[in-house]
C-alpha atoms as a PDB file:
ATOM      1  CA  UNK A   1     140.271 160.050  85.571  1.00  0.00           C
ATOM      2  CA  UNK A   2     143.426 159.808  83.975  1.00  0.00           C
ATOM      3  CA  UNK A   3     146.856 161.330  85.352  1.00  0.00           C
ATOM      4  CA  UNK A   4     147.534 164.944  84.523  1.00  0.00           C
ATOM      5  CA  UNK A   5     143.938 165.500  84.433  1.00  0.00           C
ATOM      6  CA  UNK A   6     142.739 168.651  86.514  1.00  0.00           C
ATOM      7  CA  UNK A   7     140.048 168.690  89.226  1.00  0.00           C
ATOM      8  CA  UNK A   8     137.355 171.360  88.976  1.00  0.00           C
ATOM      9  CA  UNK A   9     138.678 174.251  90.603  1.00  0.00           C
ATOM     10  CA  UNK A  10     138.924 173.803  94.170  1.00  0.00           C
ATOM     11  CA  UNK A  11     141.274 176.671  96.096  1.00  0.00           C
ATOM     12  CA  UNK A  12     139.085 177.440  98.728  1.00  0.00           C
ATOM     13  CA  UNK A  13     137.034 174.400  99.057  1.00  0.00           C
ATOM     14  CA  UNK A  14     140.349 172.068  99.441  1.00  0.00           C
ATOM     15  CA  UNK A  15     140.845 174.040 102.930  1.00  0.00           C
ATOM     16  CA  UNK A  16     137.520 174.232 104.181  1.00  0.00           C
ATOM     17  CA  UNK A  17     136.915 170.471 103.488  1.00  0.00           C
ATOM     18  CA  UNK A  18     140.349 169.541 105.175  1.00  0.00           C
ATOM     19  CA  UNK A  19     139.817 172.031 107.778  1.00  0.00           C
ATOM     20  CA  UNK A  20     136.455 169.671 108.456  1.00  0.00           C
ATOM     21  CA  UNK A  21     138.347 167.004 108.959  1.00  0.00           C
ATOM     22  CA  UNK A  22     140.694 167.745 111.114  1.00  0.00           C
ATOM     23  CA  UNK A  23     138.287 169.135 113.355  1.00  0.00           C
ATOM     24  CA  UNK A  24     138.320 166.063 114.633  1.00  0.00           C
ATOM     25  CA  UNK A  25     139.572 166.071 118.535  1.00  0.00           C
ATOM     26  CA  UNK A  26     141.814 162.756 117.357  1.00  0.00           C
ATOM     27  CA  UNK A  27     144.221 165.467 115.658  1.00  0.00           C
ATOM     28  CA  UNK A  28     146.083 168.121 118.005  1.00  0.00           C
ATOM     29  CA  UNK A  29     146.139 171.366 116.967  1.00  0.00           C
ATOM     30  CA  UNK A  30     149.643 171.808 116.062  1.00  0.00           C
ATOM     31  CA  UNK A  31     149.054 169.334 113.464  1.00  0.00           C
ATOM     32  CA  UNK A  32     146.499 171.158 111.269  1.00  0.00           C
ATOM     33  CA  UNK A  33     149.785 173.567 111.305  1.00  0.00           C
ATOM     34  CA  UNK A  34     151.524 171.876 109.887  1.00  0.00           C
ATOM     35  CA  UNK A  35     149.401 170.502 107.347  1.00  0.00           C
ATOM     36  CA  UNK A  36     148.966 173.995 106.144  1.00  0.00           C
ATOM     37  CA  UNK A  37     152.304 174.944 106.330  1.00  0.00           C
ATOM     38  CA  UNK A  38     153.431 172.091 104.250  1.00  0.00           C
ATOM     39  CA  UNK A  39     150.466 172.426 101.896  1.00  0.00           C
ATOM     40  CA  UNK A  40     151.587 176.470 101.557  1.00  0.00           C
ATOM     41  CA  UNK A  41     155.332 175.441 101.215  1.00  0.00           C
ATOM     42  CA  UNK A  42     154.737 172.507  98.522  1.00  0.00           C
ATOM     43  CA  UNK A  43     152.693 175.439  96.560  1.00  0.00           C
ATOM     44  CA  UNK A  44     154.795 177.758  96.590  1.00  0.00           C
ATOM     45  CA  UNK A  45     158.304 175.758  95.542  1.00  0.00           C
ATOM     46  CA  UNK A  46     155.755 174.157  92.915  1.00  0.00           C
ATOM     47  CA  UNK A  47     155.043 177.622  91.653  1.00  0.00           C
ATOM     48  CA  UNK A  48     158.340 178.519  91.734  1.00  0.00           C
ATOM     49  CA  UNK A  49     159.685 175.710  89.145  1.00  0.00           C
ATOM     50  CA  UNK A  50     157.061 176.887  86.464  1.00  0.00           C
ATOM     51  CA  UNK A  51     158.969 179.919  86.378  1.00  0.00           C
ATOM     52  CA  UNK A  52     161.730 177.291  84.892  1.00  0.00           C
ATOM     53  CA  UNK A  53     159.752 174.856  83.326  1.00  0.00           C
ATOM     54  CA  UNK A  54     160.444 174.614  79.512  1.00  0.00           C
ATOM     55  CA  UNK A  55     162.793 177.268  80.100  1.00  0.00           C
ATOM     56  CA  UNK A  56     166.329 177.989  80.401  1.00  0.00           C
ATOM     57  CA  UNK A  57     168.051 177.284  83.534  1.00  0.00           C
ATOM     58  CA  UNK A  58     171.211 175.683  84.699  1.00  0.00           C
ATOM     59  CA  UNK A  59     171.672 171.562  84.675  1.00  0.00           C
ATOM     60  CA  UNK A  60     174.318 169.651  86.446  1.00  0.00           C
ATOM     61  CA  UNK A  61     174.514 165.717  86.603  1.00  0.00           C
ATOM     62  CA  UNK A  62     175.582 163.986  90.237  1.00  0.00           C
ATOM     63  CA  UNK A  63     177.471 160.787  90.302  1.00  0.00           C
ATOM     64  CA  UNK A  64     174.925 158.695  88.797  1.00  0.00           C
ATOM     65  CA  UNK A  65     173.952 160.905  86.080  1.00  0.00           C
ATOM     66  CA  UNK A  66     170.813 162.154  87.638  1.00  0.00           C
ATOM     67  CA  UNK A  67     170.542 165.625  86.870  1.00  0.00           C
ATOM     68  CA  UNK A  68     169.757 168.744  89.250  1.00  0.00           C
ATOM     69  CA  UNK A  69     169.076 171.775  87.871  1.00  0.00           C
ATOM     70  CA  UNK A  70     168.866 175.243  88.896  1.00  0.00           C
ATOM     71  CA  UNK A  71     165.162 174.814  89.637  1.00  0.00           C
ATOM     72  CA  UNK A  72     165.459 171.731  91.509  1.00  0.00           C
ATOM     73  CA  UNK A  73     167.764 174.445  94.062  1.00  0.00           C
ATOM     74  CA  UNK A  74     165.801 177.306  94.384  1.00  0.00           C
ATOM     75  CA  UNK A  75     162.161 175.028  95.683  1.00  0.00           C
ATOM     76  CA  UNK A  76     165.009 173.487  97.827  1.00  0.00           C
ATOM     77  CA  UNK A  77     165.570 176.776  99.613  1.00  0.00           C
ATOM     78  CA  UNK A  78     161.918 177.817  99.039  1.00  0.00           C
ATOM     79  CA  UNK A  79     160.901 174.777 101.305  1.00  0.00           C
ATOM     80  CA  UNK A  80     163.421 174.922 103.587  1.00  0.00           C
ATOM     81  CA  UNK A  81     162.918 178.372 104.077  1.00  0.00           C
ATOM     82  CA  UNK A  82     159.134 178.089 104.738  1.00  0.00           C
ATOM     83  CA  UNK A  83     159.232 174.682 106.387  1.00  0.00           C
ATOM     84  CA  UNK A  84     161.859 175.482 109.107  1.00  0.00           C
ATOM     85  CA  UNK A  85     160.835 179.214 109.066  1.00  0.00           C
ATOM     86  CA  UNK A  86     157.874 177.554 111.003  1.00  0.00           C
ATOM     87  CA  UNK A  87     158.884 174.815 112.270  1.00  0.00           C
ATOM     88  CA  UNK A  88     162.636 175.566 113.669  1.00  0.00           C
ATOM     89  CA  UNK A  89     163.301 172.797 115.696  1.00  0.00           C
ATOM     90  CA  UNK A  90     162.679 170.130 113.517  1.00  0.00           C
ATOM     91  CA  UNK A  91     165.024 168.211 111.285  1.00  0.00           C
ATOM     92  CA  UNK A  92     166.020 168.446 107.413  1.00  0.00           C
ATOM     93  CA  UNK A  93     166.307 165.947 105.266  1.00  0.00           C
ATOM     94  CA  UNK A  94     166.073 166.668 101.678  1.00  0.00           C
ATOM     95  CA  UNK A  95     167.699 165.484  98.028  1.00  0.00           C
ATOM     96  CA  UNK A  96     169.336 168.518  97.040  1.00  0.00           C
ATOM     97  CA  UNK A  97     170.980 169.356 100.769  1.00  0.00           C
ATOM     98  CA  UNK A  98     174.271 167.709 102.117  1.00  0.00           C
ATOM     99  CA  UNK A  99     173.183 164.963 104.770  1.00  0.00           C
ATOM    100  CA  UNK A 100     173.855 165.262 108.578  1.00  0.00           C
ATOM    101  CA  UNK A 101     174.147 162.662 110.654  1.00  0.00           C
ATOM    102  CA  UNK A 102     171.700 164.782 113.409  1.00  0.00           C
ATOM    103  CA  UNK A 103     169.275 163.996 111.765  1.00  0.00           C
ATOM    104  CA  UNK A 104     168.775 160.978 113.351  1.00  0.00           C
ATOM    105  CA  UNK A 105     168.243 162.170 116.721  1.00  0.00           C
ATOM    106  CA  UNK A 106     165.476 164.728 115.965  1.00  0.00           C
ATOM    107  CA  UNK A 107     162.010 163.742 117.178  1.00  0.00           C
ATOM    108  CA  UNK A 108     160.294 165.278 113.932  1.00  0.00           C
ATOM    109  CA  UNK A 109     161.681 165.233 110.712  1.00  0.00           C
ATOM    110  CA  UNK A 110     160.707 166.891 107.104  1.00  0.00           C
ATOM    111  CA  UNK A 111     162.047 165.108 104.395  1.00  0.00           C
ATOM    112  CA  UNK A 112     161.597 166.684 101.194  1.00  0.00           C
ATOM    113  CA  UNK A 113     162.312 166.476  97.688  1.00  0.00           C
ATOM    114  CA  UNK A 114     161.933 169.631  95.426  1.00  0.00           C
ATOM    115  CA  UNK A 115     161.451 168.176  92.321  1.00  0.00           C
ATOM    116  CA  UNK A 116     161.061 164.316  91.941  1.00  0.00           C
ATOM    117  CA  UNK A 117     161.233 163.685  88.467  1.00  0.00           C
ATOM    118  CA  UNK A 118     164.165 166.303  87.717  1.00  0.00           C
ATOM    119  CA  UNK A 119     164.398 164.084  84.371  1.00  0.00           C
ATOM    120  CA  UNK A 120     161.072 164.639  83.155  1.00  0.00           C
ATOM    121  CA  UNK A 121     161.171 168.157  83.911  1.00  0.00           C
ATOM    122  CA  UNK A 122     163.812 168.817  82.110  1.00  0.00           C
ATOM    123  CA  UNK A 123     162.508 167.063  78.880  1.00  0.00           C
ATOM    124  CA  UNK A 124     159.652 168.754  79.184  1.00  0.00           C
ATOM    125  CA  UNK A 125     157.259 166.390  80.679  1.00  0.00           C
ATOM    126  CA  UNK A 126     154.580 167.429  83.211  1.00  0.00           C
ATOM    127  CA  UNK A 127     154.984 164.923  85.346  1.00  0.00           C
ATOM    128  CA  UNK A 128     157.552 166.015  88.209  1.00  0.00           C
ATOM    129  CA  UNK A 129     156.036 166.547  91.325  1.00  0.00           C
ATOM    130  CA  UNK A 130     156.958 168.449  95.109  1.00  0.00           C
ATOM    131  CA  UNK A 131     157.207 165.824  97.566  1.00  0.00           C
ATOM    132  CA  UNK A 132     156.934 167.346 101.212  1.00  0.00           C
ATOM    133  CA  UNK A 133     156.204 164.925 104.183  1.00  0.00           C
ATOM    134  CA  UNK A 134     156.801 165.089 108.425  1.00  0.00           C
ATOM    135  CA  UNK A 135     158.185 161.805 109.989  1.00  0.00           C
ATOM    136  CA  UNK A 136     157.777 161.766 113.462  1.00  0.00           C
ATOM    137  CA  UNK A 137     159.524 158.718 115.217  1.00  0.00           C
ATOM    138  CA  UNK A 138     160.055 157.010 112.085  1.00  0.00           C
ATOM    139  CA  UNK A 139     156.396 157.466 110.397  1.00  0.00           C
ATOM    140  CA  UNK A 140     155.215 160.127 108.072  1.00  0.00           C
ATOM    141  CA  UNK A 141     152.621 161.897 109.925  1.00  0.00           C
ATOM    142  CA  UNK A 142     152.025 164.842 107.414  1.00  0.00           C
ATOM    143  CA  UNK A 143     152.374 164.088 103.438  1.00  0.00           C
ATOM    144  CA  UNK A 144     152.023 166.367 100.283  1.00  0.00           C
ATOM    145  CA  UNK A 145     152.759 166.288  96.629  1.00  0.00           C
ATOM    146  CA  UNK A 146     151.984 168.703  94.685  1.00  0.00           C
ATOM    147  CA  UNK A 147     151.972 168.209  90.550  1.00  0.00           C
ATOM    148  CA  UNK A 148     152.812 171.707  89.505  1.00  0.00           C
ATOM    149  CA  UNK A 149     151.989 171.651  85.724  1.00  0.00           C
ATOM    150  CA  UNK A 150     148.558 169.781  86.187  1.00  0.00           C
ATOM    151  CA  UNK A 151     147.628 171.878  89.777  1.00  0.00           C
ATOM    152  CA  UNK A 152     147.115 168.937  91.731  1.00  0.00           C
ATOM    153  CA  UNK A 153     147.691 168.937  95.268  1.00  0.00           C
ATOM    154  CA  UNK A 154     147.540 165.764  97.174  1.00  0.00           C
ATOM    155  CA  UNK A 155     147.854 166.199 101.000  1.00  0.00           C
ATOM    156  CA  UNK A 156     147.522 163.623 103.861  1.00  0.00           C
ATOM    157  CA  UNK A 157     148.077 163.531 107.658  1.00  0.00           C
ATOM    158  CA  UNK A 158     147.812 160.337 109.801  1.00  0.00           C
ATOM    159  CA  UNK A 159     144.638 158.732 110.303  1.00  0.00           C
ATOM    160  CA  UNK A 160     143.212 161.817 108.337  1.00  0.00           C
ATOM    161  CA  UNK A 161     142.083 160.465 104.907  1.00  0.00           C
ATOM    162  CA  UNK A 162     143.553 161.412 101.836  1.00  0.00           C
ATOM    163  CA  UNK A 163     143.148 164.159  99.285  1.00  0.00           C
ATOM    164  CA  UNK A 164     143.360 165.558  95.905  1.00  0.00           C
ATOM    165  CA  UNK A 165     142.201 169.289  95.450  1.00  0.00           C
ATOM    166  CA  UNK A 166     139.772 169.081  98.320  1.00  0.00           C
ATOM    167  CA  UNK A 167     138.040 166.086  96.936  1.00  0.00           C
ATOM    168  CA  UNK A 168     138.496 162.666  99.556  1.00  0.00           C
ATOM    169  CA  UNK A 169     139.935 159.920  97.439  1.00  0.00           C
ATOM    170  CA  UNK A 170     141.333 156.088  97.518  1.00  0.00           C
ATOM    171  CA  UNK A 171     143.160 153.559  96.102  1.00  0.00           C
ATOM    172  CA  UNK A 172     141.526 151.268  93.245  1.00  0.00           C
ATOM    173  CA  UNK A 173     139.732 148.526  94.277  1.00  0.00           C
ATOM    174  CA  UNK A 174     140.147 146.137  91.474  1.00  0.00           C
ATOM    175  CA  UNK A 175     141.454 143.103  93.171  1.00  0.00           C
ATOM    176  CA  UNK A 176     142.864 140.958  89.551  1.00  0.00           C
ATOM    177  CA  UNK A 177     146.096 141.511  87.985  1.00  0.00           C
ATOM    178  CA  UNK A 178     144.573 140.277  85.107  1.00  0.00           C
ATOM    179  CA  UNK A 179     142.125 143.611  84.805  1.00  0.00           C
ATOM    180  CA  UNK A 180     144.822 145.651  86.984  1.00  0.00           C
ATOM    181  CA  UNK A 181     147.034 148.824  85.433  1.00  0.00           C
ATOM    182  CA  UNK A 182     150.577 149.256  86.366  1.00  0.00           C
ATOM    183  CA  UNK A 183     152.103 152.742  86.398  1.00  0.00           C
ATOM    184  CA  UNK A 184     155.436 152.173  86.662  1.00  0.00           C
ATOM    185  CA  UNK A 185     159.383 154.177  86.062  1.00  0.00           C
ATOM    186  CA  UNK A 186     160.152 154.700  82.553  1.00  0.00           C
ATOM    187  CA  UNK A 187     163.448 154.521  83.067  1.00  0.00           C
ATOM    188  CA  UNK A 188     162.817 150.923  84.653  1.00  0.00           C
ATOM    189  CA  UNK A 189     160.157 150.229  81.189  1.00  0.00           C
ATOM    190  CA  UNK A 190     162.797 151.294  78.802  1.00  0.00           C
ATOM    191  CA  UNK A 191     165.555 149.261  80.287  1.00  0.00           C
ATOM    192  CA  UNK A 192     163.004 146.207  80.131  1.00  0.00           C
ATOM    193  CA  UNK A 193     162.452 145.638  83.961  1.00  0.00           C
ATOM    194  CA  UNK A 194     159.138 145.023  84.054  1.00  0.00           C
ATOM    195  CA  UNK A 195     158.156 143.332  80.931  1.00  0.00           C
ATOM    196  CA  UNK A 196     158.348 139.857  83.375  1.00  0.00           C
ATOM    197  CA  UNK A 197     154.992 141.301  84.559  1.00  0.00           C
ATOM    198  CA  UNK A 198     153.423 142.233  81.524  1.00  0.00           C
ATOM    199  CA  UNK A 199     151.893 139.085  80.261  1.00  0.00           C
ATOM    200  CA  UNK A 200     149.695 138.908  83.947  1.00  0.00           C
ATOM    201  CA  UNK A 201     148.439 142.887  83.613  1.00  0.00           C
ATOM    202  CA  UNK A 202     146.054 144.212  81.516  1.00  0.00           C
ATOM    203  CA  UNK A 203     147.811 147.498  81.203  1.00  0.00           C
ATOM    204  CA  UNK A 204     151.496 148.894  82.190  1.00  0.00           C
ATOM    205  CA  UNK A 205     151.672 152.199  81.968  1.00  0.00           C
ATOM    206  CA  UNK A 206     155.028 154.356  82.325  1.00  0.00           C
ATOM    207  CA  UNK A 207     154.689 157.682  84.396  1.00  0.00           C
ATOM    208  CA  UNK A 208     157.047 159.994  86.116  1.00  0.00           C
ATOM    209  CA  UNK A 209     158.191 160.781  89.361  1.00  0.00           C
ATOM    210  CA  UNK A 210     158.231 157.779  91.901  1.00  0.00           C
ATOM    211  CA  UNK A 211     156.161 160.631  94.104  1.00  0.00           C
ATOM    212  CA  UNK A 212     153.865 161.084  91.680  1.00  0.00           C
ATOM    213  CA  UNK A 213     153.075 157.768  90.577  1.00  0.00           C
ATOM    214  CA  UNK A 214     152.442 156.857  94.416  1.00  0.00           C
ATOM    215  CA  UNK A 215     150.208 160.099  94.482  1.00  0.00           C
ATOM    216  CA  UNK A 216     148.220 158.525  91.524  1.00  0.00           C
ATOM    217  CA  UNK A 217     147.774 155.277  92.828  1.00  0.00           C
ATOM    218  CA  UNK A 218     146.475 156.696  96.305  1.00  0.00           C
ATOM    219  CA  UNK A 219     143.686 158.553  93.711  1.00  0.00           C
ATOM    220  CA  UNK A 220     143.258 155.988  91.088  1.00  0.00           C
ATOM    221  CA  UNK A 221     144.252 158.239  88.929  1.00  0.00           C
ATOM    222  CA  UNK A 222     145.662 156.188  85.404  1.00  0.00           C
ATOM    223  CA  UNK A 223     146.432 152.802  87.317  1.00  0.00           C
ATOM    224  CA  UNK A 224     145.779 150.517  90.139  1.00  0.00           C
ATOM    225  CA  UNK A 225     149.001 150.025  91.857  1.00  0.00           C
ATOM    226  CA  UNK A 226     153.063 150.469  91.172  1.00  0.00           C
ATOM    227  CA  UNK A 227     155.979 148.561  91.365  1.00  0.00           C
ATOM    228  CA  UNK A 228     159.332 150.074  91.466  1.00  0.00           C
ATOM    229  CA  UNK A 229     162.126 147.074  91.010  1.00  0.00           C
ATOM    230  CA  UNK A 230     165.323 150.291  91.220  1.00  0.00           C
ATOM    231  CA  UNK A 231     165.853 151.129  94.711  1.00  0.00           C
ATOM    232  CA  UNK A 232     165.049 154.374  95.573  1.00  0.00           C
ATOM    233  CA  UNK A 233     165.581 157.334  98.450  1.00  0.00           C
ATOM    234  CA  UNK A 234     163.810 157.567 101.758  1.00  0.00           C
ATOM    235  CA  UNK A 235     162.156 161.156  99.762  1.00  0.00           C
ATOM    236  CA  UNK A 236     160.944 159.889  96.912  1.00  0.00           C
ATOM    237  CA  UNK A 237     158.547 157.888  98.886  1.00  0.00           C
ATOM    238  CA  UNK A 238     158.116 159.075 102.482  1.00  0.00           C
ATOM    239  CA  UNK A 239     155.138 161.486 101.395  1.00  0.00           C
ATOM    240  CA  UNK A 240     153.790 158.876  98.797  1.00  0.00           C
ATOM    241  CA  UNK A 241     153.760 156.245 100.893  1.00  0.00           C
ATOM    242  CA  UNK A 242     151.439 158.001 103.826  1.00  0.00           C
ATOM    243  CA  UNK A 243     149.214 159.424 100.979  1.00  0.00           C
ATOM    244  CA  UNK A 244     148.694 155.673  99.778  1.00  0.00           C
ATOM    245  CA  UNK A 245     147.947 154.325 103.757  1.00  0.00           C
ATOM    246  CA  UNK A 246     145.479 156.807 104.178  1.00  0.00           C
ATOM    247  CA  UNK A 247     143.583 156.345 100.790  1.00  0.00           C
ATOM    248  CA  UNK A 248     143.696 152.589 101.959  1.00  0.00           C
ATOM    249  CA  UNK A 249     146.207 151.185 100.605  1.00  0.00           C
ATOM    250  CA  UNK A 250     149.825 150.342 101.621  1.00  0.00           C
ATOM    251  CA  UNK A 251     153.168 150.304 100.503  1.00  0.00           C
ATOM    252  CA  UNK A 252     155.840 147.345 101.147  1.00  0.00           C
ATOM    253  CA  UNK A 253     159.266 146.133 100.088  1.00  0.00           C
ATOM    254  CA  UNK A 254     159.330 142.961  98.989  1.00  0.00           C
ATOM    255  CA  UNK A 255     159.578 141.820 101.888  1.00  0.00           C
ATOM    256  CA  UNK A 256     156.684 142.516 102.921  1.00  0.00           C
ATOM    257  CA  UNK A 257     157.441 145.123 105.577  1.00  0.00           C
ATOM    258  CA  UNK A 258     156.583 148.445 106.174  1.00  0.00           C
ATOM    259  CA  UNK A 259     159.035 151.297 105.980  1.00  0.00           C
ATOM    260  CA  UNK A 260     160.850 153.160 109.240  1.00  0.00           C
ATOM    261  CA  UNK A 261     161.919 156.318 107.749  1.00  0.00           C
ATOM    262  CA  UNK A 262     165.134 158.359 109.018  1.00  0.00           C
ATOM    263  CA  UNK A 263     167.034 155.679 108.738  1.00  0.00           C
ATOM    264  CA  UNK A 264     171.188 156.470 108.875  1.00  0.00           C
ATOM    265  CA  UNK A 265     170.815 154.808 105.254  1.00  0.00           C
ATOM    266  CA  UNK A 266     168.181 156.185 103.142  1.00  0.00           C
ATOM    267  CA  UNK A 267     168.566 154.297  99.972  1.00  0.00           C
ATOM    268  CA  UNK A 268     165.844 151.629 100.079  1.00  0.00           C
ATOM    269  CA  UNK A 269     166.802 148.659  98.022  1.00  0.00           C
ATOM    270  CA  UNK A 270     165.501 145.737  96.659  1.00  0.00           C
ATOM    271  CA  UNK A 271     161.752 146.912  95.575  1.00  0.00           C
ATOM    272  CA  UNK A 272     158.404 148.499  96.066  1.00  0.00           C
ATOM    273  CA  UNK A 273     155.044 148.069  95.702  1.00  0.00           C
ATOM    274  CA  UNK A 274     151.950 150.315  96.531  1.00  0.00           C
ATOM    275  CA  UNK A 275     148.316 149.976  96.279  1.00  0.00           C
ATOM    276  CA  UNK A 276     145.311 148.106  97.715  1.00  0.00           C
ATOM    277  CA  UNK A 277     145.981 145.352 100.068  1.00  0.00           C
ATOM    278  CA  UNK A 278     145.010 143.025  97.753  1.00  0.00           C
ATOM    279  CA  UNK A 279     147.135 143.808  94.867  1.00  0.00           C
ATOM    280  CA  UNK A 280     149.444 143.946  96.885  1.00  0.00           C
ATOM    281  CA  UNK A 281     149.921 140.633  98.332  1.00  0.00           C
ATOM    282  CA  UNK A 282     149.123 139.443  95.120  1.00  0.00           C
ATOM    283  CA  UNK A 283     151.982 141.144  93.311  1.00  0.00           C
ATOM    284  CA  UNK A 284     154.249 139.974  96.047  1.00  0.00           C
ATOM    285  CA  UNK A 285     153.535 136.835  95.518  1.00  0.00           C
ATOM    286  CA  UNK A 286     154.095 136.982  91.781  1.00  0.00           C
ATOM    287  CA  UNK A 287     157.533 139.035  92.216  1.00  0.00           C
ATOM    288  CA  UNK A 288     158.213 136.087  94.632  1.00  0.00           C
ATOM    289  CA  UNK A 289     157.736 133.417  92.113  1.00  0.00           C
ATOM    290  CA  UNK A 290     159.940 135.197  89.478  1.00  0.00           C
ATOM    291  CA  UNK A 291     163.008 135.226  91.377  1.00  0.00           C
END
């Protein structure tokens, strides 16, 4: 299936199927909860920006040029509004709120990103997502992106599985770079960052939204795995990175380690890669080599 393509309709049958699964006793309560709530929230803000998509609204630029716009501001408050409405005494984190350093000392955590991709939304391109995930002691616990233009929801909780519009889904399991497809920034393609890797793919393929390219690879939707050489924020990933884990898959620095999240700085440098162990390791190894 290729990215931006729409499931069969699914409303009802996405709950009832998730709701299955997390009958399991392995999940307490409070967490099918929160699943919802975050599921209800992401729709909602994601609903919200259509209102403004390939409309007018305001645009501002922060001290790297990325822009925030009007849209990106108003799912901010939608989430936060919904997400702490039900949740008070957890922690905020999100892109388009000022930091605090307490944070740090709350037990759960939501960090959140409105609109990841505020570029390609506003040029028009449907691939911006709603990132929404729940870090508890340093792990997301509860992930969901949510593609507004395309309707595809993508929700995750730990050691739950991972889905698209109801439907249980996982990472590729082509194991070659050779016959492997890279989604990767286009910001990072234009700039010629990954054209090192090009001549050991069979396909790169840019894409949108670090959130919704991980959300894609944990479906196989368009491409195997991603690399991401630009460092990027603790919630651009933190949802991504569960919903690749629990579609089998993982996602490391290059390094090779695992993320903590809520770290006191956010900014994760120096490189990414998500998808089936496999690819993984193997891209590693290959980023490794070109050094």
């Amino acid at each position: 299936m290729d990215v931006g393509a729409t499931p069969p309709t699914w409303k009802w049958g996405f709950f009832l199927l998730l709701a299955a699964r997390l009958a399991n006793p392995y999940f307490p309560a409070p967490m099918r909860a929160e699943l919802k709530t975050a599921i209800d929230a992401a729709r909602r803000a994601g609903e919200l920006t259509l209102e403004y998509f390939g409309g007018k609204y305001q645009v501002e630029y922060k001290e790297r040029r990325d822009p925030v716009t009007s849209a990106d501001l108003a799912a901010n408050a939608c989430l936060k509004e919904q997400l702490l409405g039900a949740f008070p005494d957890s922690g905020w984190f999100s892109e388009e709120t000022a930091d605090s350093p307490q944070r740090l000392s709350a037990k759960r955590l939501w960090i959140v990103d409105p609109i990841d991709g505020t570029r390609e939304f506003v040029e028009g391109i449907p691939e911006y997502a709603v990132s929404v995930a729940l870090v508890e002691e340093g792990e997301p616990v509860v992930g969901v992106i949510y593609n507004p233009p395309a309707d595809q929801l993508f929700a995750a909780v730990k050691g739950g599985g991972t889905f698209l519009n109801g439907k249980r889904v996982f990472c590729s399991e082509v194991s070659s770079l050779g016959q492997a497809t890279l989604i990767v920034s286009r910001s990072e393609t234009k700039r010629g960052e990954i054209e090192p890797l090009r001549p050991h793919l069979k396909e790169v393929k840019p894409v949108g939204s670090v959130a919704y390219k991980l959300a894609a690879v944990a479906a196989g939707l368009g491409g195997d795995f991603n690399v991401s050489v630009q460092p990027k924020s603790e919630w651009d990933v933190c949802a991504g990175d569960l919903l690749v884990r629990e579609a089998g898959g993982q996602m490391l620095n290059l390094e090779g380690q695992v993320r903590q999240y809520n770290q006191p700085d956010p900014l994760i440098s120096g490189g990414l890669v998500a998808g089936n162990p496999h690819l993984v390791r193997v891209m590693l190894a290959l980023l490794g080599s070109l050094r």
